[in-house]
Protein backbone atom coordinates (compact mmCIF):
# COMPACT_ATOMS: atom_id res chain seq x y z
CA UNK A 1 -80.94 2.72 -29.80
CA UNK A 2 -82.44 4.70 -32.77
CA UNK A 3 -86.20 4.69 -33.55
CA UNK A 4 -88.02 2.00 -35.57
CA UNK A 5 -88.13 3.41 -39.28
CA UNK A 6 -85.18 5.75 -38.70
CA UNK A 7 -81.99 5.95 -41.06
CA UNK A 8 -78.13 6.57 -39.70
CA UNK A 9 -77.14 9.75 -41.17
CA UNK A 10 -73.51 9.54 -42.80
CA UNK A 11 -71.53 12.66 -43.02
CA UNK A 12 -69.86 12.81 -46.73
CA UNK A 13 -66.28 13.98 -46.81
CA UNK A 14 -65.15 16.81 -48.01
CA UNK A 15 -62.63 17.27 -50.94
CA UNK A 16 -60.47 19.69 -48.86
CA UNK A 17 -60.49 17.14 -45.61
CA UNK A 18 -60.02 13.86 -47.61
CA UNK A 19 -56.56 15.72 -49.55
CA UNK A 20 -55.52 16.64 -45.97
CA UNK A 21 -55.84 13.50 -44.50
CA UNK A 22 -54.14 11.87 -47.46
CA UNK A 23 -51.01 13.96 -48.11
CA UNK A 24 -50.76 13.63 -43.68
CA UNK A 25 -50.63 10.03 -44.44
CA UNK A 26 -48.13 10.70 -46.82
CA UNK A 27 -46.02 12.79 -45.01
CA UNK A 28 -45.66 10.13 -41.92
CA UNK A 29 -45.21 7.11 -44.12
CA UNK A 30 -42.58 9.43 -45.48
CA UNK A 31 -40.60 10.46 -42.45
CA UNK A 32 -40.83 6.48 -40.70
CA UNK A 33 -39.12 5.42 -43.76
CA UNK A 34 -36.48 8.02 -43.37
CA UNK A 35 -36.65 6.89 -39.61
CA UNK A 36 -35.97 3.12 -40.47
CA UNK A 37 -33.58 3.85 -43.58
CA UNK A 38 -31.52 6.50 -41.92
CA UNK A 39 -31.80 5.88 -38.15
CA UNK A 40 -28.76 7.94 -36.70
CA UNK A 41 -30.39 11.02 -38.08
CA UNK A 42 -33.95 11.35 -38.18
CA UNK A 43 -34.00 9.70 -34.74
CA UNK A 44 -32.87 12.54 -33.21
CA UNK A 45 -35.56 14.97 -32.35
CA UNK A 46 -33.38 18.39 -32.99
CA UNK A 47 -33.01 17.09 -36.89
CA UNK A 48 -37.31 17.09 -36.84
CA UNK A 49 -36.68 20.90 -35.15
CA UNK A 50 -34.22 21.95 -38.13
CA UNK A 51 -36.38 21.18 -40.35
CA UNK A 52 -38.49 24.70 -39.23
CA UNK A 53 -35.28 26.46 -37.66
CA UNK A 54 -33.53 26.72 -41.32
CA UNK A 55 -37.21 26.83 -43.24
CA UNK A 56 -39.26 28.83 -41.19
CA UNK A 57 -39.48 31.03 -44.04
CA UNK A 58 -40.64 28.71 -46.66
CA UNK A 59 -42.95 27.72 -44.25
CA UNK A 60 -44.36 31.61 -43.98
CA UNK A 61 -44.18 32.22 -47.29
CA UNK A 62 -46.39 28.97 -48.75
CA UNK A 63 -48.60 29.49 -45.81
CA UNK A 64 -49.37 33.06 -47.26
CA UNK A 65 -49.63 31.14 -50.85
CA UNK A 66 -51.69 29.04 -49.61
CA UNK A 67 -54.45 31.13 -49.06
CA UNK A 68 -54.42 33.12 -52.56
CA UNK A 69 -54.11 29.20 -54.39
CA UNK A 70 -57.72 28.56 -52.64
CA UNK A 71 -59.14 31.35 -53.55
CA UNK A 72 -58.22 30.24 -57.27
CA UNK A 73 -55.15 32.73 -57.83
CA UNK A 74 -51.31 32.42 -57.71
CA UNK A 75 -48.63 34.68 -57.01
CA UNK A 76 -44.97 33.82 -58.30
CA UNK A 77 -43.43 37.03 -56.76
CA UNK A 78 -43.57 35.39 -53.05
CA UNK A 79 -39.72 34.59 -53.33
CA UNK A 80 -38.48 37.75 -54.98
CA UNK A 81 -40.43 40.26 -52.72
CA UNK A 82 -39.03 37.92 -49.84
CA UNK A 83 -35.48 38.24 -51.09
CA UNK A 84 -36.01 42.49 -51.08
CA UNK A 85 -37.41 42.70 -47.89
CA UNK A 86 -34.12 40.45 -46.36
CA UNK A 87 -31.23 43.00 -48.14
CA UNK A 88 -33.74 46.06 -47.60
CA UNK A 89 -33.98 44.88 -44.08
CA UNK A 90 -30.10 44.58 -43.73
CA UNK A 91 -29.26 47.76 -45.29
CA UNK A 92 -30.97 49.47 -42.34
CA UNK A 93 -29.62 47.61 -39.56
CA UNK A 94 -26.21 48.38 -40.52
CA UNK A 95 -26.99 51.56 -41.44
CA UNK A 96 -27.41 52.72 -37.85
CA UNK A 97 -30.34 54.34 -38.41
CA UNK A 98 -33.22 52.28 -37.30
CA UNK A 99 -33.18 49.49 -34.73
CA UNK A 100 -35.17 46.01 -35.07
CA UNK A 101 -38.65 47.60 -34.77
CA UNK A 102 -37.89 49.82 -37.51
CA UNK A 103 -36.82 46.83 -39.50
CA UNK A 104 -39.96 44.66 -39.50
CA UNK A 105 -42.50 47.66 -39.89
CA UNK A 106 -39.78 48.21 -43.42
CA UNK A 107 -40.40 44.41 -44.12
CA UNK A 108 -43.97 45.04 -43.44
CA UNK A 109 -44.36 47.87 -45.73
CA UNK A 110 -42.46 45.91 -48.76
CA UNK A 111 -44.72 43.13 -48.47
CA UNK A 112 -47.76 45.44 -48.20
CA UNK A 113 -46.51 47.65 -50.96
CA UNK A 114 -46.52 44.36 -53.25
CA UNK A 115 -49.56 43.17 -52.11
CA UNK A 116 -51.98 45.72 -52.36
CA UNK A 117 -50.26 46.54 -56.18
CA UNK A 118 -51.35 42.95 -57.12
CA UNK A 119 -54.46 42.73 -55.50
CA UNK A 120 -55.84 45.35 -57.26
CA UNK A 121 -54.32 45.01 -60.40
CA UNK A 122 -55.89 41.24 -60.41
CA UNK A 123 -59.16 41.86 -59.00
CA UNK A 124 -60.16 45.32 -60.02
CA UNK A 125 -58.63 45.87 -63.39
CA UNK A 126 -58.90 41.84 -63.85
CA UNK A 127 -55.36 41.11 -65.17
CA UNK A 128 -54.06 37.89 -64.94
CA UNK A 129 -52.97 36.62 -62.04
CA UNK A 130 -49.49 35.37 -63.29
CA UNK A 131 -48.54 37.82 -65.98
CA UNK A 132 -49.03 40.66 -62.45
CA UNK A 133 -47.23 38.75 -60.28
CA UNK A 134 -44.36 37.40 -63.18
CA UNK A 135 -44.10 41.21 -63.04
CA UNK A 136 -43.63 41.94 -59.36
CA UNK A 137 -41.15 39.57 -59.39
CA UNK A 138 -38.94 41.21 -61.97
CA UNK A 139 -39.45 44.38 -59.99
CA UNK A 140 -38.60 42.73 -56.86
CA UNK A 141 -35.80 41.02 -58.55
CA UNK A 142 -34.64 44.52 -59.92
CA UNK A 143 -34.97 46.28 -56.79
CA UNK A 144 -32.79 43.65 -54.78
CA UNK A 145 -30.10 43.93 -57.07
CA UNK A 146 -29.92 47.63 -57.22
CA UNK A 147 -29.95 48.32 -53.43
CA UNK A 148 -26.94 45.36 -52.96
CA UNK A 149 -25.18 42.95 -54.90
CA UNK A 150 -22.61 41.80 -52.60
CA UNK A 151 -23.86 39.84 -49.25
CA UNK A 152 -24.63 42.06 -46.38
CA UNK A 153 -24.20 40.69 -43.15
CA UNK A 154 -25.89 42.37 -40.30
CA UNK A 155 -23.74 42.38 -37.13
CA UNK A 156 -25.97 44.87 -34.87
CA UNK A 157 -25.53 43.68 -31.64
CA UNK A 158 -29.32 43.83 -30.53
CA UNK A 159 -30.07 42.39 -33.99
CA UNK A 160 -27.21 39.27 -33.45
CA UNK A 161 -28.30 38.98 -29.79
CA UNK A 162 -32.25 38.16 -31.34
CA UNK A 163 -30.91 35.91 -34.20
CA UNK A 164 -28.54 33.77 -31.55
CA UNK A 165 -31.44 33.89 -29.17
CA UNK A 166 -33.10 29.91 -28.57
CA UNK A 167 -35.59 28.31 -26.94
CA UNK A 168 -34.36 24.81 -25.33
CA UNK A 169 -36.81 22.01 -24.45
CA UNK A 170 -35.28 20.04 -21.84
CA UNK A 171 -37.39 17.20 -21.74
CA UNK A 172 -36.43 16.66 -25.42
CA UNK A 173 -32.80 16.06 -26.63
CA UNK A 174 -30.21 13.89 -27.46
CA UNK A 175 -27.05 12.44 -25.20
CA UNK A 176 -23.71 12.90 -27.18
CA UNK A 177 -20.63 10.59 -26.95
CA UNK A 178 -19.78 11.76 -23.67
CA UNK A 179 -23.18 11.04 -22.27
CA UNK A 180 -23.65 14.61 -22.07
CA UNK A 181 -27.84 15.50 -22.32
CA UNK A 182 -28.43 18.15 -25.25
CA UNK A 183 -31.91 19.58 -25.39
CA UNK A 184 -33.28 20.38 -27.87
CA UNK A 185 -33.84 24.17 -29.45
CA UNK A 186 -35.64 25.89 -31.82
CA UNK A 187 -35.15 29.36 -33.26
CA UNK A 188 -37.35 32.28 -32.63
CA UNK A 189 -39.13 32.16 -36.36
CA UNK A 190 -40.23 28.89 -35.80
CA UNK A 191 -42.86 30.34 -33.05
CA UNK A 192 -43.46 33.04 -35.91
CA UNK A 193 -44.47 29.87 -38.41
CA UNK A 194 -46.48 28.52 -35.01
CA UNK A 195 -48.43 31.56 -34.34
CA UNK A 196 -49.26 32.11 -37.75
CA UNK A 197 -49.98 28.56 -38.74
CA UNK A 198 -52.83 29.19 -35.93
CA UNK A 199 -53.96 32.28 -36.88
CA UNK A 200 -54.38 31.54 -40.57
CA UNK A 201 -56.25 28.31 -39.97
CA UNK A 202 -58.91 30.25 -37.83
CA UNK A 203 -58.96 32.83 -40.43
CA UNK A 204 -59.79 29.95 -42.95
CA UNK A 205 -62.16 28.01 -41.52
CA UNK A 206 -64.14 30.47 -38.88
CA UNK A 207 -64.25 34.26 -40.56
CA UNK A 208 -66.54 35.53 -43.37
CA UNK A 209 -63.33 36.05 -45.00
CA UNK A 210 -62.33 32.46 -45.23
CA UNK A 211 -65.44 31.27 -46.22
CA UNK A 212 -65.82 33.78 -48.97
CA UNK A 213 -61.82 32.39 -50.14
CA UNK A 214 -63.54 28.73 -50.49
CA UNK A 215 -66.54 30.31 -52.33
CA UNK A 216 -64.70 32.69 -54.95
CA UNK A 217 -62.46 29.84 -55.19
CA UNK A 218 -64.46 27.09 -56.07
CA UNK A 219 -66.67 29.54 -58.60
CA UNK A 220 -66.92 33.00 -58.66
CA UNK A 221 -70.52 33.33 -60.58
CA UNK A 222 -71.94 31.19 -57.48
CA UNK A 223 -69.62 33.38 -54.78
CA UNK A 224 -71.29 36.58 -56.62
CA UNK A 225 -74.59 35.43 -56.66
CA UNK A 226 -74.42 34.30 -52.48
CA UNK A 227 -74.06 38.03 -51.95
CA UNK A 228 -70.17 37.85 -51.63
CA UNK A 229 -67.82 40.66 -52.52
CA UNK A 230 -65.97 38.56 -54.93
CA UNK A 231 -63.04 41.61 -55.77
CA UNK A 232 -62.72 42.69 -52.47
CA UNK A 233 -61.89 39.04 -51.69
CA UNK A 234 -59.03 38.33 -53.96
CA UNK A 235 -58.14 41.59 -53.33
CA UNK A 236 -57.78 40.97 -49.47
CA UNK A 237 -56.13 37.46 -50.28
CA UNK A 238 -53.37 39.11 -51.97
CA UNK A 239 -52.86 41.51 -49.48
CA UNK A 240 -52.33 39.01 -46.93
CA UNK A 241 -49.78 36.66 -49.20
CA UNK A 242 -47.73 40.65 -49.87
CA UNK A 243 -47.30 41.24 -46.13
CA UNK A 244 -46.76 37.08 -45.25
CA UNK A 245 -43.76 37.59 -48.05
CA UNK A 246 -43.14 40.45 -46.14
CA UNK A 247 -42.90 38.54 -42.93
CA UNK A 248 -41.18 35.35 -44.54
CA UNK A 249 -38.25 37.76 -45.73
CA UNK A 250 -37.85 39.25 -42.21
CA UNK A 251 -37.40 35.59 -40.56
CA UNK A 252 -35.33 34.83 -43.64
CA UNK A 253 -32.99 37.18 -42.09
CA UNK A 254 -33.44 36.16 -38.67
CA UNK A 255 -32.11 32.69 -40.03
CA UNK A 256 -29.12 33.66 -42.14
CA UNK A 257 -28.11 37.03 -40.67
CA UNK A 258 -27.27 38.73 -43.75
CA UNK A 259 -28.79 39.83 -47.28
CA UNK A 260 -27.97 38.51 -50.19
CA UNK A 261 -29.58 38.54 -53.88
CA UNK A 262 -30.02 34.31 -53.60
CA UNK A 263 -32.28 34.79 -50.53
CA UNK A 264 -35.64 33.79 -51.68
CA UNK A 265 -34.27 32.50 -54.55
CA UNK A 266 -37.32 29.50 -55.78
CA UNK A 267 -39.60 29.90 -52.87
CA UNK A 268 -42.38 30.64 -55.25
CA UNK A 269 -42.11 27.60 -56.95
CA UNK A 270 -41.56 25.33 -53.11
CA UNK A 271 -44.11 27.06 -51.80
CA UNK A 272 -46.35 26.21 -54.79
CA UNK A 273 -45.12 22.51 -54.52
CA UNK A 274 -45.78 21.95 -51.23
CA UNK A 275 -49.21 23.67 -51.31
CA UNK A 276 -49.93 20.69 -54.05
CA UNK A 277 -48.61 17.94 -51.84
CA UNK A 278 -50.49 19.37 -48.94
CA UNK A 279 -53.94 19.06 -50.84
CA UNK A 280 -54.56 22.68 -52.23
CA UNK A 281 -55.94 22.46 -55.42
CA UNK A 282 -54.47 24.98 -58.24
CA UNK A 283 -57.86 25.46 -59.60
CA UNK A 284 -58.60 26.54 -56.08
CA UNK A 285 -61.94 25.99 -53.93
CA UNK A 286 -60.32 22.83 -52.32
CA UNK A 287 -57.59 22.49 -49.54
CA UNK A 288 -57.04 23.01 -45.58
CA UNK A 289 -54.54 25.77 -44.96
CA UNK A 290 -53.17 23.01 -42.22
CA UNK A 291 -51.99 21.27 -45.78
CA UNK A 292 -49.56 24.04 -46.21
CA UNK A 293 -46.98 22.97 -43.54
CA UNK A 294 -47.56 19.55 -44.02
CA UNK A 295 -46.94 19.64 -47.75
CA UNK A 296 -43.61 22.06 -46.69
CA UNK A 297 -42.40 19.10 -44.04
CA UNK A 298 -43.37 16.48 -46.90
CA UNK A 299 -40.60 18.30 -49.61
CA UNK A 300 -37.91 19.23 -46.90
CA UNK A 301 -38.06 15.77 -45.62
CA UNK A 302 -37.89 14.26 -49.60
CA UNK A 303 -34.41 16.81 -49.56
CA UNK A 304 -32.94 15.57 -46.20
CA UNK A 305 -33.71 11.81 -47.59
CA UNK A 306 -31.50 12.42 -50.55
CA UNK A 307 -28.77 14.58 -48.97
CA UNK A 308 -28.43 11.94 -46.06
CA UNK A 309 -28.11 9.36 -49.15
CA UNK A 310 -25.49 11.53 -50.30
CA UNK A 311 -26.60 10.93 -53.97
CA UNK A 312 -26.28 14.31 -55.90
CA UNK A 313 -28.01 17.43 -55.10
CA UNK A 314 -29.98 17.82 -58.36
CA UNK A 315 -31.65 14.96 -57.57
CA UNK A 316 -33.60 16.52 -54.95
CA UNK A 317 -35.44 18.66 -57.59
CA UNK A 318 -35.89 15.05 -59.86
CA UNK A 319 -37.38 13.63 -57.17
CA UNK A 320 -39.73 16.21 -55.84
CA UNK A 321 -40.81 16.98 -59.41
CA UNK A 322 -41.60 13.35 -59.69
CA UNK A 323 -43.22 13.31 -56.44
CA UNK A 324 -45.53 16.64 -57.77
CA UNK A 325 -46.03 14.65 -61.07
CA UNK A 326 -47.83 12.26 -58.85
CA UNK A 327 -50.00 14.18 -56.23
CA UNK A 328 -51.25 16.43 -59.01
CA UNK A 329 -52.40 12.90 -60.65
CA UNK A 330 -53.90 11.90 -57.61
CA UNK A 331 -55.87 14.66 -56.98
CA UNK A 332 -57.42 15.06 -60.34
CA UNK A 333 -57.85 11.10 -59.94
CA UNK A 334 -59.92 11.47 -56.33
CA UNK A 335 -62.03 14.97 -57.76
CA UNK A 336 -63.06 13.24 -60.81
CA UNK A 337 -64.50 9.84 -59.04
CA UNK A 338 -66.30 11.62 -56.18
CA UNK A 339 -67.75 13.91 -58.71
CA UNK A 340 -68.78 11.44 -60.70
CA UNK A 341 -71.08 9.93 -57.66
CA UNK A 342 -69.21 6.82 -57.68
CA UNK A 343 -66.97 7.23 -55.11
CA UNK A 344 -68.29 8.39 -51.16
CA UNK A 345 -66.67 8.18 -47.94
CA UNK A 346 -68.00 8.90 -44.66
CA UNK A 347 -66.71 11.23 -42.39
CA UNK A 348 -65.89 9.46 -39.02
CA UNK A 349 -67.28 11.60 -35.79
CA UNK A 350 -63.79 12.58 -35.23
CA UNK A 351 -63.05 14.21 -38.34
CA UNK A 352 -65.67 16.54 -38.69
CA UNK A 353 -64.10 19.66 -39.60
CA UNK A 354 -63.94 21.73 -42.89
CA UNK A 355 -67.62 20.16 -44.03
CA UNK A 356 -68.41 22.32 -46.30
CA UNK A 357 -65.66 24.10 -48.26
CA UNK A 358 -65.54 21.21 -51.51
């Protein structure tokens, strides 16, 4: 029992935790439709598993997105840089001259290359954000092109034996027409997306760094008046999205086996999407990086709706532009009424997390 005279305290909200929780909501009321409407399918547990063996890249490269969009930036060049690094990455596997290690420190170095150009291009010289990184893509774009136009498969063996290479869960599968148990796999970039997925959400919500992201984000005079490096900051942010590109285009490769000028081709404007459905703000300030795969499962799941339909392809763009059309809505509908005052919502004891990055 409390005290005589003594007041229950109530936790408000946060922006960033309220968006989560609402485009998670989304997301399952999402997939159980596609689980009622298209049973045979999405009740199998491997088609849940695909969705991060063929996208583990997307899933890299909005997660990297993700954390330059809440600092208040954006960088279109995500797709193009991740397109390089795959036929870069090729070209010296089948060259002979560098194995698999030599490979990823290459796709490292791209990705770094890029993103310490635009960082401080953006937050030293203070260019805009898109008119640098509309830039690096045609560069990107230019590069890719010049090194390869035809596809490149890779066919060294160590290189095959890694991209063939699964992980089964046996307690998880599916029994095939001749009662036969299948488990279930996943590919080796899908622990990539895992161990970064982890790694950036600690970043986010427990360093300096992540903190200062949410500050600069939600207004820079404030950010620079709390002491914070506010240039060194978006500079570091865009470091990180160049070497997560960087990262993306190496599991790219990983997934397809081969470079080609169409890898990465729209990633920048997925990844951008499914930051927005996973609560990110574009204004920036507002959003949980764990929005970032959620918002990626939300649009891949909208695609696999409509090609298990087996309506047209283009649709899938109608429909998730409709779909963006109506989270970017929502969230200027939920920002303006709580800060107005007039709308407040408690945060339950289980949900305390994120409390103060609005």
């Amino acid at each position: 029992m409390r005290p005589l005279g003594t007041t229950k305290t109530q936790t408000r909200m946060s922006n960033s935790t309220l968006l989560f929780i609402i485009a998670g909501i989304i997301f399952v009321l999402m997939y159980g439709f596609a689980l009622i409407s298209y049973p045979g399918s999405f009740m199998q547990f491997q088609t849940f598993f695909d969705l991060f063996n063929f996208n583990a890249a997307l899933f890299i490269v909005t997660l990297g997105l993700c954390v330059v969009m809440i600092g208040g930036g954006i960088d279109i060049s995500v797709g193009a840089v991740c397109g390089l690094v795959t036929m870069a990455c090729a070209m010296l596997l089948e060259s002979g001259t560098g194995g698999i290690w030599s490979a990823l420190l290459l796709a490292l170095g791209i990705g770094l290359a890029f993103g310490l150009m635009h960082g401080f291009l953006i937050a030293y010289l203070e260019i805009q954000p898109f008119i640098i990184t509309l830039a690096g893509m045609f560069l990107a774009q230019g590069l890719l092109t010049t090194l390869h136009r035809e596809p490149l498969n890779v066919t060294q063996p160590a290189f095959v034996a890694l991209r063939n290479f699964t992980i089964e869960i046996p307690w998880l599968g599916t029994v095939n027409r001749r009662g036969i148990f299948i488990p279930c796999e996943i590919k080796p970039g899908v622990l990539v997306v895992v161990v970064l997925v982890i790694l950036y959400a600690v970043l986010m919500k427990w360093s300096r760094f992540g903190r200062s992201v949410y500050a600069v984000g939600g207004d820079r005079e404030s950010a620079r008046m709390l002491g914070i490096n506010v240039k060194k900051t978006i500079f570091l942010s865009y470091v990180i999205c160049g070497l997560t590109a960087g990262i993306s285009g190496f599991v790219f490769l990983m997934t397809t086996g081969a470079g080609n000028i169409g890898n990465g081709s729209l990633f920048e404007m997925k990844a951008i999407a499914a930051n927005v459905m996973g609560g990110i703000l574009l204004n920036g300030g507002v959003g949980n990086l764990l929005g970032a795969p959620i918002g990626t499962m939300t649009l891949l799941t909208i695609n696999e709706l409509i090609r298990a339909a087996g309506v047209q392809s283009n649709l899938q763009a109608i429909v998730s532009g409709l779909l963006l059309y109506l989270f970017i809505v929502l969230q200027s509908i939920i920002i303006a009424l709580r800060t107005s005052k007039r709308f407040t919502l408690a945060l339950p004891s289980w949900l305390k997390f994120q409390r103060t990055h609005d």
